[in-house]
PDB file of N, CA and C in Angstrom:
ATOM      1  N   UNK A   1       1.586 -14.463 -15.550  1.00  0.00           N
ATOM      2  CA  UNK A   1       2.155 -13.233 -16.057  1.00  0.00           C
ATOM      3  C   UNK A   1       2.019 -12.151 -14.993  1.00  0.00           C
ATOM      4  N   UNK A   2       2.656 -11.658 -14.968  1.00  0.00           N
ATOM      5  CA  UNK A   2       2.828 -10.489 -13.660  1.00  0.00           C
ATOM      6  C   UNK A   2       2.677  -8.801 -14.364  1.00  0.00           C
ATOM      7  N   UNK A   3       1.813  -8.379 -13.382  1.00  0.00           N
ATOM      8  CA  UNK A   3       1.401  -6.733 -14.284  1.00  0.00           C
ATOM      9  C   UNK A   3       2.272  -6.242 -14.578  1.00  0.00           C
ATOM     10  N   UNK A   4       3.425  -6.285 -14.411  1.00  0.00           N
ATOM     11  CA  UNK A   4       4.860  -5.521 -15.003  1.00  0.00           C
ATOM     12  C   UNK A   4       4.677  -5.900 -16.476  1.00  0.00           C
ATOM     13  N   UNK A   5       4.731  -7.189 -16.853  1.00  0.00           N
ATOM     14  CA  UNK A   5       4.800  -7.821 -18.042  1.00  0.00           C
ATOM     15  C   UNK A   5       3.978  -7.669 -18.969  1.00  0.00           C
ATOM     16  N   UNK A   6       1.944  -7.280 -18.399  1.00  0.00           N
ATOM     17  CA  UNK A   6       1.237  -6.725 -18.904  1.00  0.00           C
ATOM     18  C   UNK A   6       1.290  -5.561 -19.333  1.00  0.00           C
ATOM     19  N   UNK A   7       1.574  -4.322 -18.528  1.00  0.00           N
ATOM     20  CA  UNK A   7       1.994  -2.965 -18.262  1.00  0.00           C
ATOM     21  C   UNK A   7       2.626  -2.488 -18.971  1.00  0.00           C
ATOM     22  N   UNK A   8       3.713  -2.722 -18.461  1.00  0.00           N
ATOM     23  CA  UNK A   8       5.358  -2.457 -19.020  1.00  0.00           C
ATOM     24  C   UNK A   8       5.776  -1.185 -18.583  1.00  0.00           C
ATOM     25  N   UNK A   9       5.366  -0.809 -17.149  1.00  0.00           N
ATOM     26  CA  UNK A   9       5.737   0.863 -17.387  1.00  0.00           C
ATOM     27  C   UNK A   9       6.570   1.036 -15.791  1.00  0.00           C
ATOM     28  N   UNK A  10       6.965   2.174 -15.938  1.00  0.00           N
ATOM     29  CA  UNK A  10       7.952   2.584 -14.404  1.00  0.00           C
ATOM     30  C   UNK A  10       7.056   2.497 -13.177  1.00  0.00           C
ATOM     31  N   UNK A  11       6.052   2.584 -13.334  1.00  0.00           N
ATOM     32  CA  UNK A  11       5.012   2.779 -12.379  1.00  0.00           C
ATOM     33  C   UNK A  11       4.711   1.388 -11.532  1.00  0.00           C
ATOM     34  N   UNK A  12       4.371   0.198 -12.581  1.00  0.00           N
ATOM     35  CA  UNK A  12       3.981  -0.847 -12.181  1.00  0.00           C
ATOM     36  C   UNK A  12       5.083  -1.821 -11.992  1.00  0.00           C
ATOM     37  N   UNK A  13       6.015  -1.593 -12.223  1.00  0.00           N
ATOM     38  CA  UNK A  13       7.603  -1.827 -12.296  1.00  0.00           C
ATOM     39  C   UNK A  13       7.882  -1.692 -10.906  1.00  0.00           C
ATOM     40  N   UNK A  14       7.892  -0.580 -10.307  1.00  0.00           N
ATOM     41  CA  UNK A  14       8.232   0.096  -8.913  1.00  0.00           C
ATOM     42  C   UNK A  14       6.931  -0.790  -8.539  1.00  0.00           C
ATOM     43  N   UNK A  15       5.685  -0.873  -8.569  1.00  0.00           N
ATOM     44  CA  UNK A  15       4.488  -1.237  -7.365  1.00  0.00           C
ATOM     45  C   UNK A  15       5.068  -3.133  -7.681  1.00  0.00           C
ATOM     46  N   UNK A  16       5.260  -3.642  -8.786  1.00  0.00           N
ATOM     47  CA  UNK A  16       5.783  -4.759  -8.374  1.00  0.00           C
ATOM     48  C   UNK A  16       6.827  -5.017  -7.277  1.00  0.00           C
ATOM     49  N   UNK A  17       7.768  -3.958  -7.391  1.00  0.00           N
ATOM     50  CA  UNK A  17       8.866  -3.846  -6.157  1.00  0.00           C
ATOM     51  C   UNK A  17       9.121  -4.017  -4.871  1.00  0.00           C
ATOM     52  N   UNK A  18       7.296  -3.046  -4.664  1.00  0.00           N
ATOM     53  CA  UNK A  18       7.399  -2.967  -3.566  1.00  0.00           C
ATOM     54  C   UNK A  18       6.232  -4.278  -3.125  1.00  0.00           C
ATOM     55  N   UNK A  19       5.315  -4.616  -3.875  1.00  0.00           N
ATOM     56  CA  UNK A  19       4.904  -5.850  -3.649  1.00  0.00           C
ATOM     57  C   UNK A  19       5.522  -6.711  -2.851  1.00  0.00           C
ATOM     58  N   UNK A  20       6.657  -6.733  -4.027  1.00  0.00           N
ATOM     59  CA  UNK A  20       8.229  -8.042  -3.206  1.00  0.00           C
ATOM     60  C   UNK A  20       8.549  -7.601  -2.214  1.00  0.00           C
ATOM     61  N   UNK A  21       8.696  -6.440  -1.618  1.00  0.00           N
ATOM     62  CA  UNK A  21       9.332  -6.124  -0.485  1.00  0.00           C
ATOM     63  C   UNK A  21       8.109  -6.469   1.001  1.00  0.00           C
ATOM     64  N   UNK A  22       7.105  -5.883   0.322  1.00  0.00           N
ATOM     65  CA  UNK A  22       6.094  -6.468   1.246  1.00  0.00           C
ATOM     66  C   UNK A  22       5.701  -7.749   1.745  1.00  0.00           C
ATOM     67  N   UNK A  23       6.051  -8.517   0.609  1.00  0.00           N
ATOM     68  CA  UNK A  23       6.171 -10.117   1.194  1.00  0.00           C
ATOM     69  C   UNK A  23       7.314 -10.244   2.036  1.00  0.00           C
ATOM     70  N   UNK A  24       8.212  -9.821   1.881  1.00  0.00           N
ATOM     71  CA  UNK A  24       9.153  -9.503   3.615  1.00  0.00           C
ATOM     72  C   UNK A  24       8.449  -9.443   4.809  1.00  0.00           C
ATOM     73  N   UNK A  25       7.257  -8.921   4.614  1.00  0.00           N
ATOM     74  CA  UNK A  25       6.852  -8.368   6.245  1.00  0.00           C
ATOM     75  C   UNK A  25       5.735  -9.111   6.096  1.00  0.00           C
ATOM     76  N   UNK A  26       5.244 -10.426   4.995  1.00  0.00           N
ATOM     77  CA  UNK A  26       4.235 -11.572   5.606  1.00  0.00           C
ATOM     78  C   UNK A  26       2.987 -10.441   5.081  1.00  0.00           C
ATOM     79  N   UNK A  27       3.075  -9.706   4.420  1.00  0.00           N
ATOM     80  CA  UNK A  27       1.999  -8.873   4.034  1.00  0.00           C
ATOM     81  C   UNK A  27       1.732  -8.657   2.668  1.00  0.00           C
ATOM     82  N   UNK A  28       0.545  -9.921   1.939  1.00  0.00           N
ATOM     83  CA  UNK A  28       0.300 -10.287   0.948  1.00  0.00           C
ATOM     84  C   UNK A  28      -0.509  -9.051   0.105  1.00  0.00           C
ATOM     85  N   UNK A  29      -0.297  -8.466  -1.582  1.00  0.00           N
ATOM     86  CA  UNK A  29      -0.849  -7.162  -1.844  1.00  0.00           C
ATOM     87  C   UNK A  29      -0.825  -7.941  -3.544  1.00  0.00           C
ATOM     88  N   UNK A  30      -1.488  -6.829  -3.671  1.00  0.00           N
ATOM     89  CA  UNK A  30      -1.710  -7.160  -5.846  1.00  0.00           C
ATOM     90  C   UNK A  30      -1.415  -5.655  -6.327  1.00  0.00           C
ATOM     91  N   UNK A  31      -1.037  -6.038  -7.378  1.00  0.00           N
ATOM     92  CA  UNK A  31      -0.618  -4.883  -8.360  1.00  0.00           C
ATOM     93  C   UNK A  31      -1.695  -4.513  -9.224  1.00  0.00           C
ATOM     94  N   UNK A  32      -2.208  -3.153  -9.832  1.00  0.00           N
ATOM     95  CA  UNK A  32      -2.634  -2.853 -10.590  1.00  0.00           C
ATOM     96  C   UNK A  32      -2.382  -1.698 -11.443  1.00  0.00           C
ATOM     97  N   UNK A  33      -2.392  -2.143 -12.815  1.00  0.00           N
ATOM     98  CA  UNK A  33      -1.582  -0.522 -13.432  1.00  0.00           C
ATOM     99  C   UNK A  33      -2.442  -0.276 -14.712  1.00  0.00           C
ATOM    100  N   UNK A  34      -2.237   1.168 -14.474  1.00  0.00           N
ATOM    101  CA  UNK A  34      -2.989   1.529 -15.969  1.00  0.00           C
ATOM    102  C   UNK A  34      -2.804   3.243 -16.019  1.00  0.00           C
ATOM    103  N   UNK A  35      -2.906   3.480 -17.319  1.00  0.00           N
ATOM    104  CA  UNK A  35      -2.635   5.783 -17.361  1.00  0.00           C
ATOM    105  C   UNK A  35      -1.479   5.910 -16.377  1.00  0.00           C
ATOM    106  N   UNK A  36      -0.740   5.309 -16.638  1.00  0.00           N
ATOM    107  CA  UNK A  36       0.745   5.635 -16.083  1.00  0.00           C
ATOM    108  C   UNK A  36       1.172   5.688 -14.413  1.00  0.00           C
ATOM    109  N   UNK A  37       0.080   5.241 -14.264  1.00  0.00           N
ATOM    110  CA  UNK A  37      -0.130   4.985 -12.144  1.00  0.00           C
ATOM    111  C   UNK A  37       0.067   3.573 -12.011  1.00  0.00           C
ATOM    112  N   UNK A  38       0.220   3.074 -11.014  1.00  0.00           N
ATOM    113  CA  UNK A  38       0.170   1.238 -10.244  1.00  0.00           C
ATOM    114  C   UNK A  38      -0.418   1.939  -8.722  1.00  0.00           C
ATOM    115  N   UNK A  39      -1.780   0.988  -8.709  1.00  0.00           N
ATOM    116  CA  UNK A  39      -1.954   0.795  -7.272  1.00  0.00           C
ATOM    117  C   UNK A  39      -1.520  -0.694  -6.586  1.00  0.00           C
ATOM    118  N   UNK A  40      -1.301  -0.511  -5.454  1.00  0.00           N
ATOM    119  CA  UNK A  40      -0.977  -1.572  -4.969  1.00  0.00           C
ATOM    120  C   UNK A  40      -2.038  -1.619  -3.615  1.00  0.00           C
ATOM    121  N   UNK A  41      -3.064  -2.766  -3.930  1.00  0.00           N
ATOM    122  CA  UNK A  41      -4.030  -3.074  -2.972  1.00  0.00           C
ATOM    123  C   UNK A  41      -3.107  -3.798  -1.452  1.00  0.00           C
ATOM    124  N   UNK A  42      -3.094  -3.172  -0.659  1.00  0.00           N
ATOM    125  CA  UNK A  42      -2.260  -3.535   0.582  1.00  0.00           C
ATOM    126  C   UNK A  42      -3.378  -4.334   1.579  1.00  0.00           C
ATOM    127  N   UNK A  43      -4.673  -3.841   1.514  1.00  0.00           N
ATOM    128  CA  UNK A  43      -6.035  -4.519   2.805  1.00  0.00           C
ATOM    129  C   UNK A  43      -6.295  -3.464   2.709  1.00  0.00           C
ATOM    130  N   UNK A  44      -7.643  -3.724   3.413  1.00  0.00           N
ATOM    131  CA  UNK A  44      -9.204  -2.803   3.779  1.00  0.00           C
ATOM    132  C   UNK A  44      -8.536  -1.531   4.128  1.00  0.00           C
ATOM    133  N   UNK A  45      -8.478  -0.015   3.420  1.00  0.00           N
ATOM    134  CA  UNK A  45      -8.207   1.003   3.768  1.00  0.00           C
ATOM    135  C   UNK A  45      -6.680   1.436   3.548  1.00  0.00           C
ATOM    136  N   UNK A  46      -6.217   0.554   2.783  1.00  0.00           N
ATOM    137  CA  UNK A  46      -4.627   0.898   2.689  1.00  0.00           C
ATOM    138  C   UNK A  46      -4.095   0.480   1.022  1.00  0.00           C
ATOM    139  N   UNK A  47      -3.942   1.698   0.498  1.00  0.00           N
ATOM    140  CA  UNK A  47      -4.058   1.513  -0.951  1.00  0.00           C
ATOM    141  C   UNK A  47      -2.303   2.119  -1.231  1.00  0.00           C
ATOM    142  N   UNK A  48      -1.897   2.317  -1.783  1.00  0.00           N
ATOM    143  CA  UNK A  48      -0.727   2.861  -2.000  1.00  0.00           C
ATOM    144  C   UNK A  48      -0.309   2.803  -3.428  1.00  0.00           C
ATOM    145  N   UNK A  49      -0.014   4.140  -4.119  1.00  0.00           N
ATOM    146  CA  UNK A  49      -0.289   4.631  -5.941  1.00  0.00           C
ATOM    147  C   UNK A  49       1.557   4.832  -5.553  1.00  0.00           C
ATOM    148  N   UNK A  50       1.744   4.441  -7.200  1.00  0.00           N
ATOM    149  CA  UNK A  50       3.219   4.927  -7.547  1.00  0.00           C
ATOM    150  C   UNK A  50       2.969   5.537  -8.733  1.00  0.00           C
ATOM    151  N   UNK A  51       3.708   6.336  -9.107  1.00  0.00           N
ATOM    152  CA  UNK A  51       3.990   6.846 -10.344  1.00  0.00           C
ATOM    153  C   UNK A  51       5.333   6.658 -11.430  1.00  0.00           C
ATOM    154  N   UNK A  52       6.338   5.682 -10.548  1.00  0.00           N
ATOM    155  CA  UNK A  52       7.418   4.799 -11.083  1.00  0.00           C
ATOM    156  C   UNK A  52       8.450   5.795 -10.388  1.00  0.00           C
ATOM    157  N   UNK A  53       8.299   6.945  -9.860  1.00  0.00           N
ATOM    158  CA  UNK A  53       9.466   7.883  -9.040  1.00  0.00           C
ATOM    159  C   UNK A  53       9.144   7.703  -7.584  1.00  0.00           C
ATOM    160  N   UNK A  54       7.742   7.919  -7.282  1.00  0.00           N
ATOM    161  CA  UNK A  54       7.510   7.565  -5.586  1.00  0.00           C
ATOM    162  C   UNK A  54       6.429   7.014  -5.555  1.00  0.00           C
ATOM    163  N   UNK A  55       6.157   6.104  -3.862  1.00  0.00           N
ATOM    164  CA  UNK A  55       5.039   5.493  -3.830  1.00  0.00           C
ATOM    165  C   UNK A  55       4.717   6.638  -2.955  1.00  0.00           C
ATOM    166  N   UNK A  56       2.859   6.510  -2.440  1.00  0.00           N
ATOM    167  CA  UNK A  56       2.293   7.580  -1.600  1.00  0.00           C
ATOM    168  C   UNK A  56       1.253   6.854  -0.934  1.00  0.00           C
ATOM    169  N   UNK A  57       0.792   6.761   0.213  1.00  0.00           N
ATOM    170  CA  UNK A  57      -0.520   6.442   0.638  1.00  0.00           C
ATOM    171  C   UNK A  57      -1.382   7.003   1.876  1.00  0.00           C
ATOM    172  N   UNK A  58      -2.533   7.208   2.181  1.00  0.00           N
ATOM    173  CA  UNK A  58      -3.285   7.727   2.548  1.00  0.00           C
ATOM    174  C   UNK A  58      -2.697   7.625   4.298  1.00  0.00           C
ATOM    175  N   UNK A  59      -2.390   8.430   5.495  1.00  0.00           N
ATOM    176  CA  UNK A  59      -1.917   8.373   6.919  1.00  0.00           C
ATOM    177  C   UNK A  59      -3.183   8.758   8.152  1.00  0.00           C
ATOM    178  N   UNK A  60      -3.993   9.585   6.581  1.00  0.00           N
ATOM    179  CA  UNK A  60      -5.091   9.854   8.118  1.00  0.00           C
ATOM    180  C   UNK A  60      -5.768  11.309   7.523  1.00  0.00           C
ATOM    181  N   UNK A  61      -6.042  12.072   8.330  1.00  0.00           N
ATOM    182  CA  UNK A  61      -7.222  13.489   8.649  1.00  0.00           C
ATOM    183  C   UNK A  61      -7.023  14.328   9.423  1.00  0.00           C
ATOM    184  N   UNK A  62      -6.309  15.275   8.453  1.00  0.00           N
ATOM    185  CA  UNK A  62      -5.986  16.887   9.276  1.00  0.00           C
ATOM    186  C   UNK A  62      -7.344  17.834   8.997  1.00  0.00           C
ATOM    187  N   UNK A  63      -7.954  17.199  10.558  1.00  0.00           N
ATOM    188  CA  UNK A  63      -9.218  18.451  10.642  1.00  0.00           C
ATOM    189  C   UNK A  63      -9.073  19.736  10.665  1.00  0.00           C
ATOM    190  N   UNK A  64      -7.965  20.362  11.312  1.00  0.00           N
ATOM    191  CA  UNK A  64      -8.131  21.786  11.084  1.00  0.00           C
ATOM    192  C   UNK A  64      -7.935  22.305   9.507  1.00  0.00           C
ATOM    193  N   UNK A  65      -7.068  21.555   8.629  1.00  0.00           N
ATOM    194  CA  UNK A  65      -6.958  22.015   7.453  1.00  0.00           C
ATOM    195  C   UNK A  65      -7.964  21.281   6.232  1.00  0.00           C
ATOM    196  N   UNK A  66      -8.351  20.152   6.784  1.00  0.00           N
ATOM    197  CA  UNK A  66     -10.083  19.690   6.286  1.00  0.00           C
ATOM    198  C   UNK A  66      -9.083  18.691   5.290  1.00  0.00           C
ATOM    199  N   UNK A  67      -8.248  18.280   5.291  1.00  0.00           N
ATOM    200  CA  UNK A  67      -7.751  17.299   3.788  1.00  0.00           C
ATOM    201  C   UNK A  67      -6.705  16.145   4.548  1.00  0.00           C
ATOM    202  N   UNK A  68      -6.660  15.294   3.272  1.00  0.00           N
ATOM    203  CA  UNK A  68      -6.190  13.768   3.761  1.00  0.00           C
ATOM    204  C   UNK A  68      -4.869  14.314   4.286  1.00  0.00           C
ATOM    205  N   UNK A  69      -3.975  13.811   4.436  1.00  0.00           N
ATOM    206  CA  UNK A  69      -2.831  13.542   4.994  1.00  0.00           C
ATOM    207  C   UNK A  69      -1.559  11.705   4.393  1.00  0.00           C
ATOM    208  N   UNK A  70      -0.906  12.700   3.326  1.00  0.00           N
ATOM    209  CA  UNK A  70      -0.419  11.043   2.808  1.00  0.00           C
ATOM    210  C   UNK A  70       1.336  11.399   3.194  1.00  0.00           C
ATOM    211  N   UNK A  71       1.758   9.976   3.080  1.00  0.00           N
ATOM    212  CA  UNK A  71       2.694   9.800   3.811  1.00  0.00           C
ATOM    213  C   UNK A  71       3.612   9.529   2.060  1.00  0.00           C
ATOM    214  N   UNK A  72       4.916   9.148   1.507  1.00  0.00           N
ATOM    215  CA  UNK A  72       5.193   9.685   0.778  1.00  0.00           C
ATOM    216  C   UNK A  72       6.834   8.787   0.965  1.00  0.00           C
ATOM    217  N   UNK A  73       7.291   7.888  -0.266  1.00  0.00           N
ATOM    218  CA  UNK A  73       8.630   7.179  -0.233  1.00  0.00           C
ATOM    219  C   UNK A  73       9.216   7.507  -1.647  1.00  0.00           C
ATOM    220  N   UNK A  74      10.815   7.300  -1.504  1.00  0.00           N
ATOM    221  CA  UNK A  74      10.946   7.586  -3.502  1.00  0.00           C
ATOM    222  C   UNK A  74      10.959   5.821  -3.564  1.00  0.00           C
ATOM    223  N   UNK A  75      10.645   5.756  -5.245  1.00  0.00           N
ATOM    224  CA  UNK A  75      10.579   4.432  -5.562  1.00  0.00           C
ATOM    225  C   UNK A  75      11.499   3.468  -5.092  1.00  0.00           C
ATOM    226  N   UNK A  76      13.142   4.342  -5.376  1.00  0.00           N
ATOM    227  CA  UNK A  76      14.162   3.961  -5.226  1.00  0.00           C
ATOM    228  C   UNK A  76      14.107   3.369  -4.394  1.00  0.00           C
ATOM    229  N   UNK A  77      13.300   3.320  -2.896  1.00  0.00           N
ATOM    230  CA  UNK A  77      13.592   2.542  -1.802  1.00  0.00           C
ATOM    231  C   UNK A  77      12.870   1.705  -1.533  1.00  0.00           C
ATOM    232  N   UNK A  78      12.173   0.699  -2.096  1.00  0.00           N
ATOM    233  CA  UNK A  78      11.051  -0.100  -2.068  1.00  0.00           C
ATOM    234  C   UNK A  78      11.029  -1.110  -0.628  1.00  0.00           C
ATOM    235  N   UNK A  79      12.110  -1.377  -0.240  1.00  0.00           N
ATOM    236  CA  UNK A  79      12.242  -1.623   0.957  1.00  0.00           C
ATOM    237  C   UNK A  79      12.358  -0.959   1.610  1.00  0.00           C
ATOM    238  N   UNK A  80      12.140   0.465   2.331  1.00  0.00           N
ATOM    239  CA  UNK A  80      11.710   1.299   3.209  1.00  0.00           C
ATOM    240  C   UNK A  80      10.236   1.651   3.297  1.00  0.00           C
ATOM    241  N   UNK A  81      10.154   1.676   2.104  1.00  0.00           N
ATOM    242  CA  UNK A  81       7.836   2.154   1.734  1.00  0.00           C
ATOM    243  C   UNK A  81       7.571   0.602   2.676  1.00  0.00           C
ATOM    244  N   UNK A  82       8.268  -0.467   2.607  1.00  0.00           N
ATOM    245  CA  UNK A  82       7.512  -1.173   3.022  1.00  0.00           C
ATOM    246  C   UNK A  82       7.161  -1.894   3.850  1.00  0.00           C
ATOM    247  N   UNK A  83       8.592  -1.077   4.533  1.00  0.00           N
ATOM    248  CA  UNK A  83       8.634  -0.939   6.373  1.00  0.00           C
ATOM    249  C   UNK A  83       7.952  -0.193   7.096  1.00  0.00           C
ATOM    250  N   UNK A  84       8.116   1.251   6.192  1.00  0.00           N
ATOM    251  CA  UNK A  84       6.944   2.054   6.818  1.00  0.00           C
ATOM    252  C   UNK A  84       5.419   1.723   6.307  1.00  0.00           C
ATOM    253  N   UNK A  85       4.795   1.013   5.413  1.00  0.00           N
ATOM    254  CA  UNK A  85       3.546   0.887   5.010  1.00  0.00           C
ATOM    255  C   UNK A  85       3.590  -0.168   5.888  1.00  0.00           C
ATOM    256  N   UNK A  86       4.208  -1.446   6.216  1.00  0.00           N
ATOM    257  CA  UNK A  86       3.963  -2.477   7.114  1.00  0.00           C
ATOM    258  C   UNK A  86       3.536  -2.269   8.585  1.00  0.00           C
ATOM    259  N   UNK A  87       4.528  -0.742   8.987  1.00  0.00           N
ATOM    260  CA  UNK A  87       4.200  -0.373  10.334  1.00  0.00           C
ATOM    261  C   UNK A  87       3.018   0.354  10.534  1.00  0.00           C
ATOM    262  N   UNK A  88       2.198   0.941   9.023  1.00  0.00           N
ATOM    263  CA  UNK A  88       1.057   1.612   9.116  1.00  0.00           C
ATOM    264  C   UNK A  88      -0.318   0.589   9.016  1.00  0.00           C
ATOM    265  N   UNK A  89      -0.083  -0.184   8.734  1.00  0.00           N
ATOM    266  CA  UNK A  89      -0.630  -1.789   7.950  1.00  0.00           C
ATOM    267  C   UNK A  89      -1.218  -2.500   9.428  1.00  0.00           C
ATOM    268  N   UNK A  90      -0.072  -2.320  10.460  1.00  0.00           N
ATOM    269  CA  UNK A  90      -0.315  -2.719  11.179  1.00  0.00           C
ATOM    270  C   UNK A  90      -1.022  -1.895  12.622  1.00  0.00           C
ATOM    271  N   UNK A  91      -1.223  -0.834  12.669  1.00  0.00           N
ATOM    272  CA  UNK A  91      -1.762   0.337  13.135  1.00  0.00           C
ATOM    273  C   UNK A  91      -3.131   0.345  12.327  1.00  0.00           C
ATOM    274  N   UNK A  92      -3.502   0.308  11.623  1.00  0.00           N
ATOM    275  CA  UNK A  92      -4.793  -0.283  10.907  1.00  0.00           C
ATOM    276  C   UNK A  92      -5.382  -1.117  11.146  1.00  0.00           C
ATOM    277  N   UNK A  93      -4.441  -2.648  11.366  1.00  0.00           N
ATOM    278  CA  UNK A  93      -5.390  -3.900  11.951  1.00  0.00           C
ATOM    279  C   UNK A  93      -5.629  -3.957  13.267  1.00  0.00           C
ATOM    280  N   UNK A  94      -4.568  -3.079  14.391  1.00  0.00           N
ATOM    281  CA  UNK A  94      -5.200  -3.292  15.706  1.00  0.00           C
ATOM    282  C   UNK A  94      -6.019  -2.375  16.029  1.00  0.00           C
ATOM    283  N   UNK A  95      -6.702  -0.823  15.070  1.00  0.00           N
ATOM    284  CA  UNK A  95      -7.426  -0.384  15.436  1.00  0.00           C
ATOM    285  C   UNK A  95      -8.857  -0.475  14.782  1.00  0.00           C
ATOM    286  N   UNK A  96      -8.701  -1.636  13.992  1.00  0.00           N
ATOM    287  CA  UNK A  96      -9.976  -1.885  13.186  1.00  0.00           C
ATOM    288  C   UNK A  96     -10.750  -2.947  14.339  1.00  0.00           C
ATOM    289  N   UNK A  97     -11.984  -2.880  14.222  1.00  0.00           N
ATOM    290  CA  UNK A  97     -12.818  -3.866  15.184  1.00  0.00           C
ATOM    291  C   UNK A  97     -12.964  -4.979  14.899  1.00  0.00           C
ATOM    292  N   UNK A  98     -13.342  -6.103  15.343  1.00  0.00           N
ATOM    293  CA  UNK A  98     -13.071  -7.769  14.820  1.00  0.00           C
ATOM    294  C   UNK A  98     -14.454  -7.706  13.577  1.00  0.00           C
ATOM    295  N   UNK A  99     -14.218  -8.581  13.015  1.00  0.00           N
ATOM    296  CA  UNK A  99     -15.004  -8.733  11.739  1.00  0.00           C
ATOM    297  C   UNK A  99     -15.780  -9.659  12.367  1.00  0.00           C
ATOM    298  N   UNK A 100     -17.001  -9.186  11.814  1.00  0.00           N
ATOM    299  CA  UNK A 100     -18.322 -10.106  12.163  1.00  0.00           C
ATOM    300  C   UNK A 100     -18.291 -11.553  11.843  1.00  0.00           C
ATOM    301  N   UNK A 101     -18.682 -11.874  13.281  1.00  0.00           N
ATOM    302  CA  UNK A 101     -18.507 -13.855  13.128  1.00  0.00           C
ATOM    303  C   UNK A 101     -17.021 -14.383  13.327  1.00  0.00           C
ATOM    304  N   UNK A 102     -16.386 -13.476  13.772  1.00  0.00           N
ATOM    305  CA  UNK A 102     -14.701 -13.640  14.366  1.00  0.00           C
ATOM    306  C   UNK A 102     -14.848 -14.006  15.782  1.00  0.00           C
ATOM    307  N   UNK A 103     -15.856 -13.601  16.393  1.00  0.00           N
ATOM    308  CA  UNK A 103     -15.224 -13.648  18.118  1.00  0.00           C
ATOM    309  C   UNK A 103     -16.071 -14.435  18.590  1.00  0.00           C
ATOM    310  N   UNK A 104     -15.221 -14.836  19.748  1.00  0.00           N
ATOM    311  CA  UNK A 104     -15.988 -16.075  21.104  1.00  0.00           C
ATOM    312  C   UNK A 104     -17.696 -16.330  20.821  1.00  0.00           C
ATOM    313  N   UNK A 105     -17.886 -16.759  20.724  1.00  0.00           N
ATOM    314  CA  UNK A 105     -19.555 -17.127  20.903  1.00  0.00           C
ATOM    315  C   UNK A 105     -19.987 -16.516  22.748  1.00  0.00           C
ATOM    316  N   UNK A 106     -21.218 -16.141  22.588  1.00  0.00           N
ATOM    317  CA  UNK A 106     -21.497 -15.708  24.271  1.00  0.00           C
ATOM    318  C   UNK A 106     -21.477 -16.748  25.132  1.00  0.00           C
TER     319      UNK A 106
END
């Protein structure tokens, strides 16, 4: 059963969407919905909320103004959020450090 089917709402409707669209770009995610939001778990640090009109997710840290910085798609385009979340997805994994017990032995 798929959280749409659990759900039933615009929110998780759209984060199923873009789910599918994300398997386009080989980039496996889960849906979760509940109080009228869907998150969509993308990997370590990359979360992305719909509200069934737009998806939104976290881009980074504007120090001079001290607050997050989110980047921002309408639902309608679920294949664009997930070109641009794929290209942020991936700006994430080459600047994250190798995970312990990943690399060459000395």
């Amino acid at each position: 059963m798929t959280a749409s089917a659990m759900y039933g709402s615009a929110a998780v409707d759209a984060a199923e969407r873009l789910r599918e669209a994300l398997a386009g770009h080989e980039i496996v995610a889960d849906v979760h919905g509940g109080y009228g939001l869907a998150l969509v778990s993308v990997g370590v640090g990359l979360v992305v909320w719909s509200n069934g009109e737009r998806f939104w997710w976290h881009i980074g840290w504007n120090a001079e103004r001290r607050r997050a910085v989110y980047a921002s798609q309408e639902a309608t385009e679920p294949g664009r959020a997930a070109r641009r979340i794929a290209f942020h997805h991936a700006r994430l994994c080459a600047a994250a450090p190798p995970a312990r017990g990943t690399g060459s032995p000395p």
